[in-house]
PDB file of N, CA and C in Angstrom:
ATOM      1  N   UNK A   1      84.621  39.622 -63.392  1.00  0.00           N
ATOM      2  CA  UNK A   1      85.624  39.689 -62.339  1.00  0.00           C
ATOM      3  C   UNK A   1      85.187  38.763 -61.196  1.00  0.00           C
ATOM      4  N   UNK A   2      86.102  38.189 -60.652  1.00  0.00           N
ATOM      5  CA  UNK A   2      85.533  37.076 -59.484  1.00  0.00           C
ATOM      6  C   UNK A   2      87.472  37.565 -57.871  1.00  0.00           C
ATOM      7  N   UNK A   3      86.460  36.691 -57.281  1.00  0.00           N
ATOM      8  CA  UNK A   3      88.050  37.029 -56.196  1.00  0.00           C
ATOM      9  C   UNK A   3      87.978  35.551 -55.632  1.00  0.00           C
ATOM     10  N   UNK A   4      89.011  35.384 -55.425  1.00  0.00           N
ATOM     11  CA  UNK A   4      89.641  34.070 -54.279  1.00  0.00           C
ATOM     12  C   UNK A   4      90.693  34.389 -53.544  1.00  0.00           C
ATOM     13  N   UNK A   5      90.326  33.468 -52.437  1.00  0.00           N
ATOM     14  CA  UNK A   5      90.991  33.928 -50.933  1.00  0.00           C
ATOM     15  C   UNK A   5      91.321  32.589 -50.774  1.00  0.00           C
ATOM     16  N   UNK A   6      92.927  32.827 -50.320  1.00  0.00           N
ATOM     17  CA  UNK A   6      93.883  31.736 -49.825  1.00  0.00           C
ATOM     18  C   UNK A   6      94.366  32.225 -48.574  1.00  0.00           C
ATOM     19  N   UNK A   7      95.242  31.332 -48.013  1.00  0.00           N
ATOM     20  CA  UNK A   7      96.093  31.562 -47.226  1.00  0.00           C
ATOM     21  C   UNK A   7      97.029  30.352 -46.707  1.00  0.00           C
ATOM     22  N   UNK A   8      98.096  30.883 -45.767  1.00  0.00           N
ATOM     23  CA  UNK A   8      99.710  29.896 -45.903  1.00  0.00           C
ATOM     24  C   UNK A   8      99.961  30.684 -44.285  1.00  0.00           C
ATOM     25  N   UNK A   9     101.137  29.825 -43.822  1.00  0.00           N
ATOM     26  CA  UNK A   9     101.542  29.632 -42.950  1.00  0.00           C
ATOM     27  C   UNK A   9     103.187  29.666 -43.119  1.00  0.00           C
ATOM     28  N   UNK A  10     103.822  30.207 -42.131  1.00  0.00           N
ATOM     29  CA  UNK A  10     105.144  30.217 -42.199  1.00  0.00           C
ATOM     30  C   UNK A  10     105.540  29.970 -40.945  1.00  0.00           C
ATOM     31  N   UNK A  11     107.093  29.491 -40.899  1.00  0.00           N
ATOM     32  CA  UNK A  11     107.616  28.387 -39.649  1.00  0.00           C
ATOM     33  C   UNK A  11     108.534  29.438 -38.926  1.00  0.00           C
ATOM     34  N   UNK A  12     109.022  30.551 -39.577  1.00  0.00           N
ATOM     35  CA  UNK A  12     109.920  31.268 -38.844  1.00  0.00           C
ATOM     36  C   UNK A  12     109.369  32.593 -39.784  1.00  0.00           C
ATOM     37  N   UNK A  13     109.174  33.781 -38.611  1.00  0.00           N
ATOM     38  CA  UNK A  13     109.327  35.063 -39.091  1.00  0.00           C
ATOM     39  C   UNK A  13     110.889  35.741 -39.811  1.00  0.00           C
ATOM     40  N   UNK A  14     110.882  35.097 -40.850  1.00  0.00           N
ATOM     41  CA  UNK A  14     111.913  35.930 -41.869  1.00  0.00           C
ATOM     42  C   UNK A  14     112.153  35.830 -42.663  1.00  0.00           C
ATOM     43  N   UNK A  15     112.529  36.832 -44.006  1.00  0.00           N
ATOM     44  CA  UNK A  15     112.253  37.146 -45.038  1.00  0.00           C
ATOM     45  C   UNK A  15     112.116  36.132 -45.728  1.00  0.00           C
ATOM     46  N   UNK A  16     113.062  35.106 -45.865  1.00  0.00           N
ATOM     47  CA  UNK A  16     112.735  34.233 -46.774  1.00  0.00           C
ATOM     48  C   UNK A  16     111.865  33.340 -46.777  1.00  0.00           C
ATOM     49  N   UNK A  17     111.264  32.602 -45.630  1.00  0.00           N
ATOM     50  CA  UNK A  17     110.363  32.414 -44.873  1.00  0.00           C
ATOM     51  C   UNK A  17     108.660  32.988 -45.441  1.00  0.00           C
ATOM     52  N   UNK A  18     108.604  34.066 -45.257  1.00  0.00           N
ATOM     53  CA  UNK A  18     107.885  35.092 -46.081  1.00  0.00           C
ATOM     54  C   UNK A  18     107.604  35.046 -47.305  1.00  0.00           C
ATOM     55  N   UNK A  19     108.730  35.606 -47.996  1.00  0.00           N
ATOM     56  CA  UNK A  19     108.617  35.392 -49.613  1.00  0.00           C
ATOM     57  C   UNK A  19     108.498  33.962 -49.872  1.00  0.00           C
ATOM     58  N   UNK A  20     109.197  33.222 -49.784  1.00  0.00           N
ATOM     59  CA  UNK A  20     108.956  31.892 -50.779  1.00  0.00           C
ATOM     60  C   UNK A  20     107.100  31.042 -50.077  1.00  0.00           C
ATOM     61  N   UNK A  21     106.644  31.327 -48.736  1.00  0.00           N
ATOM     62  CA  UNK A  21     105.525  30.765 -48.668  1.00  0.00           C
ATOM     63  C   UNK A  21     104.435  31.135 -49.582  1.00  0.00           C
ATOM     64  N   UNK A  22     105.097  32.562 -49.372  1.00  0.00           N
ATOM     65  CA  UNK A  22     104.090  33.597 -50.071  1.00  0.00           C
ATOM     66  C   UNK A  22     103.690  33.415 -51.740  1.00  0.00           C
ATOM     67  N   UNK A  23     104.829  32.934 -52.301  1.00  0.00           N
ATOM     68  CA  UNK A  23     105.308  32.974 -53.868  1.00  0.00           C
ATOM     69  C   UNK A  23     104.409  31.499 -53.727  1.00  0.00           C
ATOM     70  N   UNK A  24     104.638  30.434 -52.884  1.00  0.00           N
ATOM     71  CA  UNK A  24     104.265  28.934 -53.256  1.00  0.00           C
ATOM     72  C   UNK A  24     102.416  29.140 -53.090  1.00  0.00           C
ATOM     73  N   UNK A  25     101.657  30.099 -52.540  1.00  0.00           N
ATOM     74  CA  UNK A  25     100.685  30.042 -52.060  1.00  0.00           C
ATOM     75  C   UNK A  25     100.276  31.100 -53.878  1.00  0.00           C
ATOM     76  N   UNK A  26     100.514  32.017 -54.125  1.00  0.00           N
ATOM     77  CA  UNK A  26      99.890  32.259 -55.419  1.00  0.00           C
ATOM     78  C   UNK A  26     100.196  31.974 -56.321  1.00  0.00           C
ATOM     79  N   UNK A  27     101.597  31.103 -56.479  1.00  0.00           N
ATOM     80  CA  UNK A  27     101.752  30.160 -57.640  1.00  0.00           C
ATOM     81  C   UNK A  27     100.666  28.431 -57.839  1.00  0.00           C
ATOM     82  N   UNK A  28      99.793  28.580 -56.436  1.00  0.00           N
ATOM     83  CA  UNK A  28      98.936  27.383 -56.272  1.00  0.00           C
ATOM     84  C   UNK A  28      97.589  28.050 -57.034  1.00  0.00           C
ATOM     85  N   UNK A  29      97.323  29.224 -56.275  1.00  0.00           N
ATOM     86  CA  UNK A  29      95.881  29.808 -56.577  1.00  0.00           C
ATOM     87  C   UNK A  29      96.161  30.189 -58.004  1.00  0.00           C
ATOM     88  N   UNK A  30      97.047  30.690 -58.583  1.00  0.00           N
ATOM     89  CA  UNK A  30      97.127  31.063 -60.411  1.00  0.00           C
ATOM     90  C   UNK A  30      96.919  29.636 -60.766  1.00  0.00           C
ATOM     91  N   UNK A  31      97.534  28.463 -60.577  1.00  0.00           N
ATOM     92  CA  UNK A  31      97.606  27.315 -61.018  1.00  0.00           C
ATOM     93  C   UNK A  31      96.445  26.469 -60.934  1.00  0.00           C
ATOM     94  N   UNK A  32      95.563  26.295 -60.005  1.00  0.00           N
ATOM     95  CA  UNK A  32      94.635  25.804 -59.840  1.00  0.00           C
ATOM     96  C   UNK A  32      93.141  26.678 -60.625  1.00  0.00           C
ATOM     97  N   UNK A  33      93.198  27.739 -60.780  1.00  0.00           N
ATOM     98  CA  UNK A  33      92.284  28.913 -61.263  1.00  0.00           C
ATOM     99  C   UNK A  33      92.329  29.351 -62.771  1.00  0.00           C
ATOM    100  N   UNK A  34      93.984  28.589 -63.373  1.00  0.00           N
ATOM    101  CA  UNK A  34      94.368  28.382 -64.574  1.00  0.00           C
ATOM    102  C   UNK A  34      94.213  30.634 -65.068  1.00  0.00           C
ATOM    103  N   UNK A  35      94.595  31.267 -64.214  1.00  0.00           N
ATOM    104  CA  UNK A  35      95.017  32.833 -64.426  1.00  0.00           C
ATOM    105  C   UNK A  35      96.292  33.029 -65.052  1.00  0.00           C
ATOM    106  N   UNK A  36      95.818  34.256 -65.639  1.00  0.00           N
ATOM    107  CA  UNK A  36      97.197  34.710 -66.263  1.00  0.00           C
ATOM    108  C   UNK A  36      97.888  35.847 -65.398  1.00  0.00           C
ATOM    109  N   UNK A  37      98.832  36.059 -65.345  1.00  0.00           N
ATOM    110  CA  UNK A  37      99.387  37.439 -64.251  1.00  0.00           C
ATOM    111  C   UNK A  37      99.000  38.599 -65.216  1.00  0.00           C
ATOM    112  N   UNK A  38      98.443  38.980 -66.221  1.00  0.00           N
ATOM    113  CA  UNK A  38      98.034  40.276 -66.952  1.00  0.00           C
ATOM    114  C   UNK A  38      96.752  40.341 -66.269  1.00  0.00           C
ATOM    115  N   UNK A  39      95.984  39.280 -65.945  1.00  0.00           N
ATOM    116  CA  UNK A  39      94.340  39.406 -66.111  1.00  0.00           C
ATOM    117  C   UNK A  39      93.871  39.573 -63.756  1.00  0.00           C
ATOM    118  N   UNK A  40      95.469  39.622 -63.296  1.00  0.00           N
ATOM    119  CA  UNK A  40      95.064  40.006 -61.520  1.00  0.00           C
ATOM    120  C   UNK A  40      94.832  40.988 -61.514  1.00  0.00           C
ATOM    121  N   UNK A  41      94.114  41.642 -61.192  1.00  0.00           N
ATOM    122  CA  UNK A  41      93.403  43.356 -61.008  1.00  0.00           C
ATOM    123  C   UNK A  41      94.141  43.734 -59.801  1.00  0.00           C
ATOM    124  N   UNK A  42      94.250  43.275 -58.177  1.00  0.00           N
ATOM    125  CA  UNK A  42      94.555  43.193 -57.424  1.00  0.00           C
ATOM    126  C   UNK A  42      94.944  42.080 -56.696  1.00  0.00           C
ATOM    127  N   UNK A  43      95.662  42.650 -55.556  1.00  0.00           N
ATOM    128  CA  UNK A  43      95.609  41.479 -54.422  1.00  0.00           C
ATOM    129  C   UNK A  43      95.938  41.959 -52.931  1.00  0.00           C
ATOM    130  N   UNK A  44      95.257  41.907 -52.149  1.00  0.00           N
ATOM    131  CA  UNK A  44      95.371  42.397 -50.716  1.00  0.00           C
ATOM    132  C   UNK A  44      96.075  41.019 -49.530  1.00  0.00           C
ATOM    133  N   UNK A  45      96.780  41.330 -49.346  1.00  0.00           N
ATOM    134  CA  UNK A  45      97.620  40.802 -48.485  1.00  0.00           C
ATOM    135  C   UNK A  45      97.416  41.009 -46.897  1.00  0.00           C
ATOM    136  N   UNK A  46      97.066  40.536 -46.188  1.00  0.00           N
ATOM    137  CA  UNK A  46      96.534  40.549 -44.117  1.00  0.00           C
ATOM    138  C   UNK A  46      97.777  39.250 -44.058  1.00  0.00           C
ATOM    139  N   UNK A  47      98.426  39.833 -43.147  1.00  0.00           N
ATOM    140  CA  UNK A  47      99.419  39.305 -41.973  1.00  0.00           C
ATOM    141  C   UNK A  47      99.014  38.997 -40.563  1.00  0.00           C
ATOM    142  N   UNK A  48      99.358  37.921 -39.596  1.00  0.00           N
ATOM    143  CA  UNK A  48      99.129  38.483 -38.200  1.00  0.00           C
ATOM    144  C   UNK A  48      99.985  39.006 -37.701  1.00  0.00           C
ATOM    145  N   UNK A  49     100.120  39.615 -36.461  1.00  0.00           N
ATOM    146  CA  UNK A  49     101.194  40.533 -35.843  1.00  0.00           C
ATOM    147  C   UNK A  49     102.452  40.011 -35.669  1.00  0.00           C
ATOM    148  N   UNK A  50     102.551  38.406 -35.821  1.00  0.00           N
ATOM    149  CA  UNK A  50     103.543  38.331 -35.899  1.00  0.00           C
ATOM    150  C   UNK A  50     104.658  37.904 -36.622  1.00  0.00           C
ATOM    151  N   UNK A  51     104.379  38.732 -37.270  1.00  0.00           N
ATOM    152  CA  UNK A  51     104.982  38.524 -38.892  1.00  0.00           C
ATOM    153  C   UNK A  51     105.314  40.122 -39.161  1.00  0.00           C
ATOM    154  N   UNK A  52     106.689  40.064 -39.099  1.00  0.00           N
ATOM    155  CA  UNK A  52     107.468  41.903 -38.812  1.00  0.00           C
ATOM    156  C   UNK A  52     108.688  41.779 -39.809  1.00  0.00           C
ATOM    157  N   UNK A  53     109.038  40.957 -40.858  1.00  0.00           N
ATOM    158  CA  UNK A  53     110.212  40.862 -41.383  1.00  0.00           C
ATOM    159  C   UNK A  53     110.187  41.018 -43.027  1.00  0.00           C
ATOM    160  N   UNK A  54     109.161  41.215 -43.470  1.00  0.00           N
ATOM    161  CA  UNK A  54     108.932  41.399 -44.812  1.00  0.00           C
ATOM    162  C   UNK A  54     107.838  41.880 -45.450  1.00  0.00           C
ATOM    163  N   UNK A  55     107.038  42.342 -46.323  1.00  0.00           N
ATOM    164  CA  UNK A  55     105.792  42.308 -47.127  1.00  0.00           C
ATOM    165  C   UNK A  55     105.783  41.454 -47.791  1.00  0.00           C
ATOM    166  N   UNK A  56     104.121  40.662 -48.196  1.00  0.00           N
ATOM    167  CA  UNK A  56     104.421  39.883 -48.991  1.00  0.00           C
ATOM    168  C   UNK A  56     104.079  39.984 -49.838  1.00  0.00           C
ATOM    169  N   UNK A  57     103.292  41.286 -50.515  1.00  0.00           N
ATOM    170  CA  UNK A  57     103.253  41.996 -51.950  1.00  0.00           C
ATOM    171  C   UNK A  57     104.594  41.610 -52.588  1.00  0.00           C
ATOM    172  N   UNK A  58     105.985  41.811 -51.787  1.00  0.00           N
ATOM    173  CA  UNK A  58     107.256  41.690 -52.488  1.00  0.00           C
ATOM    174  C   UNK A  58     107.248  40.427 -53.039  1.00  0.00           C
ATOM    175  N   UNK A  59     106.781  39.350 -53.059  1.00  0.00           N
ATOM    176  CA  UNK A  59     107.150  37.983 -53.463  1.00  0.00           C
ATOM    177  C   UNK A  59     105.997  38.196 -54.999  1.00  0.00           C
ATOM    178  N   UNK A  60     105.182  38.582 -54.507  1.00  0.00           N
ATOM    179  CA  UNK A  60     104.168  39.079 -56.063  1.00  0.00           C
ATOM    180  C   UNK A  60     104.929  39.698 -57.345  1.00  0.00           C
ATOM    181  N   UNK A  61     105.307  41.113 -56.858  1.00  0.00           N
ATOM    182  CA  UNK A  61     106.412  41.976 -57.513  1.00  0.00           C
ATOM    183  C   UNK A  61     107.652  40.740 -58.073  1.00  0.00           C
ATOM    184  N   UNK A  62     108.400  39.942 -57.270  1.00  0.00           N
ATOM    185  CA  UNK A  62     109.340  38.888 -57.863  1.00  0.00           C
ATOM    186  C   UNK A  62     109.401  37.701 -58.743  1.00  0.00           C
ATOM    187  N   UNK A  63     107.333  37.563 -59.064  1.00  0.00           N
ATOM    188  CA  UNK A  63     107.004  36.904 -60.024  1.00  0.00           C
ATOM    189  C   UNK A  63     106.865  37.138 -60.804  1.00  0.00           C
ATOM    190  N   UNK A  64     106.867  39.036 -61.456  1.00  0.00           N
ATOM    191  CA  UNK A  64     106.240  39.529 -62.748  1.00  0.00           C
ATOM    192  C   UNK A  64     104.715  40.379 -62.334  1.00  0.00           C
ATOM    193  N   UNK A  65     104.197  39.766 -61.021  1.00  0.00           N
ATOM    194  CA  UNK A  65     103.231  40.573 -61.046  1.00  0.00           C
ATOM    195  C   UNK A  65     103.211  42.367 -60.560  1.00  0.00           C
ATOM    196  N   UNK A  66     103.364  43.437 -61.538  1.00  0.00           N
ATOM    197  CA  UNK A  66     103.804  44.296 -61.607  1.00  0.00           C
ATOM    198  C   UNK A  66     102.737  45.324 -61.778  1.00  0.00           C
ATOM    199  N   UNK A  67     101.488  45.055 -62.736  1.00  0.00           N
ATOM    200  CA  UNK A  67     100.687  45.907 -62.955  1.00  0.00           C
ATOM    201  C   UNK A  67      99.347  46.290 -62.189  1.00  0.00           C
ATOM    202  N   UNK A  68      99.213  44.874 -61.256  1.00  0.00           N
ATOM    203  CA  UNK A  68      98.179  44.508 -60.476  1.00  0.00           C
ATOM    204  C   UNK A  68      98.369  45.482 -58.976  1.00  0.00           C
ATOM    205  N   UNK A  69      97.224  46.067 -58.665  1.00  0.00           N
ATOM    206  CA  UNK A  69      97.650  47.000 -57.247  1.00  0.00           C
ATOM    207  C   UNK A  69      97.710  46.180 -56.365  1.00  0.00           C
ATOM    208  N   UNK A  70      98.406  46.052 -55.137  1.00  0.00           N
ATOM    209  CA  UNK A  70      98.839  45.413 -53.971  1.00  0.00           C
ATOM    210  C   UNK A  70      98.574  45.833 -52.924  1.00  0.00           C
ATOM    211  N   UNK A  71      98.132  45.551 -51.951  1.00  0.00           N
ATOM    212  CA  UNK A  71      98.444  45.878 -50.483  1.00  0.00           C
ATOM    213  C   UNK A  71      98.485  45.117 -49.467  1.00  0.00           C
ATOM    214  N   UNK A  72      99.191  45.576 -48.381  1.00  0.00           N
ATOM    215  CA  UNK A  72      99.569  44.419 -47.164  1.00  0.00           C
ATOM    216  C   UNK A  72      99.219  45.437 -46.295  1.00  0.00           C
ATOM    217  N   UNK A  73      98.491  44.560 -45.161  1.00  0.00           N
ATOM    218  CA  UNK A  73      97.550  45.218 -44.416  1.00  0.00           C
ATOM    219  C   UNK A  73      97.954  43.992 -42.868  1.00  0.00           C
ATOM    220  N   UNK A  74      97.856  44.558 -41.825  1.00  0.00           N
ATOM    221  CA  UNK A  74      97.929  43.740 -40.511  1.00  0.00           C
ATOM    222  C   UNK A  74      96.502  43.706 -40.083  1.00  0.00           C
ATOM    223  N   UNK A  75      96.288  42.387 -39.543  1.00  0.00           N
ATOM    224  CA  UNK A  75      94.685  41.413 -39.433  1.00  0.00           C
ATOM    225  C   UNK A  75      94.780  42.040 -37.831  1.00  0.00           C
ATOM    226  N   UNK A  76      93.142  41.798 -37.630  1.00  0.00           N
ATOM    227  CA  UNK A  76      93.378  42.250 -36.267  1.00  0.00           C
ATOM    228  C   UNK A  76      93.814  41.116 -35.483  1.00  0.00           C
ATOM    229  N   UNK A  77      94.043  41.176 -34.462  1.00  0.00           N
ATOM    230  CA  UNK A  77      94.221  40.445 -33.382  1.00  0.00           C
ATOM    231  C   UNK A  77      93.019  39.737 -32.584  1.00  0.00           C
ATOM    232  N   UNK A  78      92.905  37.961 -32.373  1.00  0.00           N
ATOM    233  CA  UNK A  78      92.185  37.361 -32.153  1.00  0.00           C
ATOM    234  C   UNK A  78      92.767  36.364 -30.890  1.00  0.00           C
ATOM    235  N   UNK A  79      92.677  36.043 -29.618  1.00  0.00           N
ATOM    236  CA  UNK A  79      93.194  35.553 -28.737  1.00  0.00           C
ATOM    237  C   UNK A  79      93.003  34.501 -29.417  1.00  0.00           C
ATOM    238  N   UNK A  80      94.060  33.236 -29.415  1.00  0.00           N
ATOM    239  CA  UNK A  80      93.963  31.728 -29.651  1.00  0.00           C
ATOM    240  C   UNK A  80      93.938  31.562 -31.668  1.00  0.00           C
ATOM    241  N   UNK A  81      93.982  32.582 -32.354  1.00  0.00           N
ATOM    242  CA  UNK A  81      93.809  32.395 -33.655  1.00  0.00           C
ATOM    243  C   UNK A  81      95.209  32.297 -34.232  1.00  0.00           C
ATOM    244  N   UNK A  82      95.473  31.429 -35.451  1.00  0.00           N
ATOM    245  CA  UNK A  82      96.105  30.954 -36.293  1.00  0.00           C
ATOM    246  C   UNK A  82      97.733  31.530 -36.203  1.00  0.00           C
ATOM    247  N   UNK A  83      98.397  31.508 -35.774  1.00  0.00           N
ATOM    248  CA  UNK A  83      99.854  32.268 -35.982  1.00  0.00           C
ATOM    249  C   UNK A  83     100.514  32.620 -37.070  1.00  0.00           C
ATOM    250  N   UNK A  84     101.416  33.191 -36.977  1.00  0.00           N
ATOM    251  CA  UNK A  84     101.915  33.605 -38.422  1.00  0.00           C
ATOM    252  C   UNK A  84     101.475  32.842 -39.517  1.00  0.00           C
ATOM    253  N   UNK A  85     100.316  33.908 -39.858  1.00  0.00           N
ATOM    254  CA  UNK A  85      99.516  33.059 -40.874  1.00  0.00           C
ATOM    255  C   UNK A  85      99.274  34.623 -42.164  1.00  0.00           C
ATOM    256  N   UNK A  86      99.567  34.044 -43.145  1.00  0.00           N
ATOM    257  CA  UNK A  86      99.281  35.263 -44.595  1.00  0.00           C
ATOM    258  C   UNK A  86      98.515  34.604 -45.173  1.00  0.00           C
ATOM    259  N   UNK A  87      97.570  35.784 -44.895  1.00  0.00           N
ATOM    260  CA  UNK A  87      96.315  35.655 -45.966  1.00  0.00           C
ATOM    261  C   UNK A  87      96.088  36.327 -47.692  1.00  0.00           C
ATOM    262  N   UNK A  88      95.351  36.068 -48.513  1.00  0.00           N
ATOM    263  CA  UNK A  88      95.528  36.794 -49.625  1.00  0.00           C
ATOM    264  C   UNK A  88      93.858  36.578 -50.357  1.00  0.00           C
ATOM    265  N   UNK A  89      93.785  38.020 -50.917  1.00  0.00           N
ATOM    266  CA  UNK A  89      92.238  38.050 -51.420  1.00  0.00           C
ATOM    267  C   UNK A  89      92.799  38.946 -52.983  1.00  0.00           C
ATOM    268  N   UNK A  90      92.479  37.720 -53.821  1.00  0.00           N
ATOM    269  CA  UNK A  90      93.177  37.560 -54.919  1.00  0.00           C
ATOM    270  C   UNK A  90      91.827  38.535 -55.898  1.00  0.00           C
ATOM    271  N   UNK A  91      92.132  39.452 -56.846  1.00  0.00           N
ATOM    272  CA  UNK A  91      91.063  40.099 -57.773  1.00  0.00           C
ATOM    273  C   UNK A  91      91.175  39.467 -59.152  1.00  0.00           C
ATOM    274  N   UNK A  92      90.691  38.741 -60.155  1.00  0.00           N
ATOM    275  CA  UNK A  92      91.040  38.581 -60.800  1.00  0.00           C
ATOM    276  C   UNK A  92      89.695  38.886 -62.254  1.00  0.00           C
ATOM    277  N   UNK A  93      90.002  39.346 -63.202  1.00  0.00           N
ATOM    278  CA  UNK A  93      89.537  39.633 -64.734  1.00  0.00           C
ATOM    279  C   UNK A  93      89.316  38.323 -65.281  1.00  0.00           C
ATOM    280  N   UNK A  94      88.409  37.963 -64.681  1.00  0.00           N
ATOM    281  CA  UNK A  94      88.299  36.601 -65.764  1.00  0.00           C
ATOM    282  C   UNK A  94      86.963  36.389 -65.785  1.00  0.00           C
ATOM    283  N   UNK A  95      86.537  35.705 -67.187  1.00  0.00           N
ATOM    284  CA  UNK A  95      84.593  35.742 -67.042  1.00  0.00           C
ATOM    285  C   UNK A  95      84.014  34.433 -66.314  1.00  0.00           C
ATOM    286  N   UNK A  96      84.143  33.870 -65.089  1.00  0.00           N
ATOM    287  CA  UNK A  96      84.057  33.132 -64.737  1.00  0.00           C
ATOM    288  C   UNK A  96      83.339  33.014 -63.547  1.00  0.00           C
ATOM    289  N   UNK A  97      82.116  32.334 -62.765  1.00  0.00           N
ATOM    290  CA  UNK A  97      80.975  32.428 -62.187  1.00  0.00           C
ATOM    291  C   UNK A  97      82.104  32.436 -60.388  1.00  0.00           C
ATOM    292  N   UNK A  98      81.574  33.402 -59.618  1.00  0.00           N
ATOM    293  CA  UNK A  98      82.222  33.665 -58.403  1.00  0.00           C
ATOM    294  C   UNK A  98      82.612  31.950 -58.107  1.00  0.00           C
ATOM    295  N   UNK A  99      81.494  30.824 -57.813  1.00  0.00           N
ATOM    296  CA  UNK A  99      81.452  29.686 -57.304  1.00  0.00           C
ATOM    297  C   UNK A  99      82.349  29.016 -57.913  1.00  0.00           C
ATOM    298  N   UNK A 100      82.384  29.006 -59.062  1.00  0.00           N
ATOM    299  CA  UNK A 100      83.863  28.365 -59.872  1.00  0.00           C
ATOM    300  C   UNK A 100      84.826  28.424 -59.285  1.00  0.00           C
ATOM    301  N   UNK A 101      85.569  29.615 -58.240  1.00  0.00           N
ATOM    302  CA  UNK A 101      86.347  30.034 -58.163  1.00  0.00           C
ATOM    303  C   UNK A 101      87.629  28.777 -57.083  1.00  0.00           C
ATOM    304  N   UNK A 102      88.699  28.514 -57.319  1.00  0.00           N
ATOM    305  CA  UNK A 102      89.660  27.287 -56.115  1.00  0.00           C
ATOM    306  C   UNK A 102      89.853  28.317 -55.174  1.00  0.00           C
ATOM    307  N   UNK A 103      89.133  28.405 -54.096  1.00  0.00           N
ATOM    308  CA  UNK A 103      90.370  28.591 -52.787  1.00  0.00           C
ATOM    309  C   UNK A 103      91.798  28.029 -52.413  1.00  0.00           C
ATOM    310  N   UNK A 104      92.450  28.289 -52.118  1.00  0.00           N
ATOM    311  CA  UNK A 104      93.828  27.603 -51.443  1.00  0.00           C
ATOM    312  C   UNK A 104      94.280  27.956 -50.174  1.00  0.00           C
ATOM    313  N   UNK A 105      94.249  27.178 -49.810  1.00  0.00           N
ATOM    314  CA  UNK A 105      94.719  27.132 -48.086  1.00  0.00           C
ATOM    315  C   UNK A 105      95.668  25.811 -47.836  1.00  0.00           C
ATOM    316  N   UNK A 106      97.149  26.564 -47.549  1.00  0.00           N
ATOM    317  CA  UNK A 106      98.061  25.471 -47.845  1.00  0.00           C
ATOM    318  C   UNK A 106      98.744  25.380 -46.281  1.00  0.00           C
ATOM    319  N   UNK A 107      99.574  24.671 -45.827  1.00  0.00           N
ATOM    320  CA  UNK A 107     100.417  24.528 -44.576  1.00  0.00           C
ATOM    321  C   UNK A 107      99.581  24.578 -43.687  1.00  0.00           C
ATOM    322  N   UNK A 108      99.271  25.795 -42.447  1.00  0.00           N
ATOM    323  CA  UNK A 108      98.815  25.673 -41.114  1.00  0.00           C
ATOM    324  C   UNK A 108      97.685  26.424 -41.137  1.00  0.00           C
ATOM    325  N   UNK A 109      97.362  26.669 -42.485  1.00  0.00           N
ATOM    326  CA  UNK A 109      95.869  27.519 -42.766  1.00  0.00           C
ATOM    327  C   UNK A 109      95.388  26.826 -43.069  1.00  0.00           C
ATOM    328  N   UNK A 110      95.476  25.184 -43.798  1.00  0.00           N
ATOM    329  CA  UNK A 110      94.674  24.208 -44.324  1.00  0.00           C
ATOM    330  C   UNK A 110      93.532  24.319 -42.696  1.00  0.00           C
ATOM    331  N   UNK A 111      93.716  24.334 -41.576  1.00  0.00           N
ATOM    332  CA  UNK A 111      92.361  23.907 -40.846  1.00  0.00           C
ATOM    333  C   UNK A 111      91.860  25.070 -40.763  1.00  0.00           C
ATOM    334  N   UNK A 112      92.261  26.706 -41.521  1.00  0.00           N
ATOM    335  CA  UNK A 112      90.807  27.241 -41.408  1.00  0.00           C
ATOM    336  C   UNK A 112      89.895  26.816 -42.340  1.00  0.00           C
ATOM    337  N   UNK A 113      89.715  25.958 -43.294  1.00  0.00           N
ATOM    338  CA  UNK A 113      89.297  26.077 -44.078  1.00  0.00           C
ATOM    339  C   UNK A 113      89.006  24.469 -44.731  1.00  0.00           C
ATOM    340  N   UNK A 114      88.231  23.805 -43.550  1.00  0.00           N
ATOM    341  CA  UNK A 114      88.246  22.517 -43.476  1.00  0.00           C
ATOM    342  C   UNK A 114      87.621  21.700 -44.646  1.00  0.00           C
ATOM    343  N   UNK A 115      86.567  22.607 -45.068  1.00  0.00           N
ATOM    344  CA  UNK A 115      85.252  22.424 -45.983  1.00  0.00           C
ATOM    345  C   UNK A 115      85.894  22.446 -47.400  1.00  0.00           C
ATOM    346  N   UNK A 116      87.303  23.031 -47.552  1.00  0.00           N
ATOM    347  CA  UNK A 116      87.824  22.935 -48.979  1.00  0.00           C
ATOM    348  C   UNK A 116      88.808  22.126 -49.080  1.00  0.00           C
TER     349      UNK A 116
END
């Protein structure tokens, strides 16, 4: 079992907004990590506060991922940190060395994460 952590950025708080960043950000990390949606164990989902218009477990659920447990959770609050920004800490069943693993950090999360 190994985990990878992404995260995405969205331009307007609302639903669709939400779902489709959300859907483009673990259709990168399955794709790049070459996963199957049977073999995600989990995936935990952190929002910042200002992001009030959707879950983004739901965009998971709209891909098939159905069996994998989910949760969406609100990040704490950091003066000056990243704005509507969704994060995701991906579980995945695969025999593969933690370091192997692609991060993805796409849109306005690409600068937390300068080094990848």
């Amino acid at each position: 079992m190994y985990c990878i952590r992404g995260a995405t950025t969205i331009e307007n708080d609302n639903k669709e907004d939400v779902l489709s960043c959300t859907e483009d950000l673990l259709k990168k990390i399955i794709d790049a990590n070459d996963i199957k949606i049977e073999n995600i164990i989990s995936i935990i989902f952190s929002c910042t506060r200002d992001i009030t218009s959707a879950y983004p477990a739901e965009a998971a659920r709209n891909m098939g991922i159905v069996r994998a447990g989910l949760m969406c959770l609100q990040e704490m609050y950091v003066e000056k940190s990243l704005e509507k920004c969704i994060r995701v800490l991906m579980f995945v069943d695969k025999d593969i060395k933690q370091e192997e693993a692609k991060h993805i950090y796409i849109n306005g999360a690409k600068d937390l994460r300068k080094d990848l």
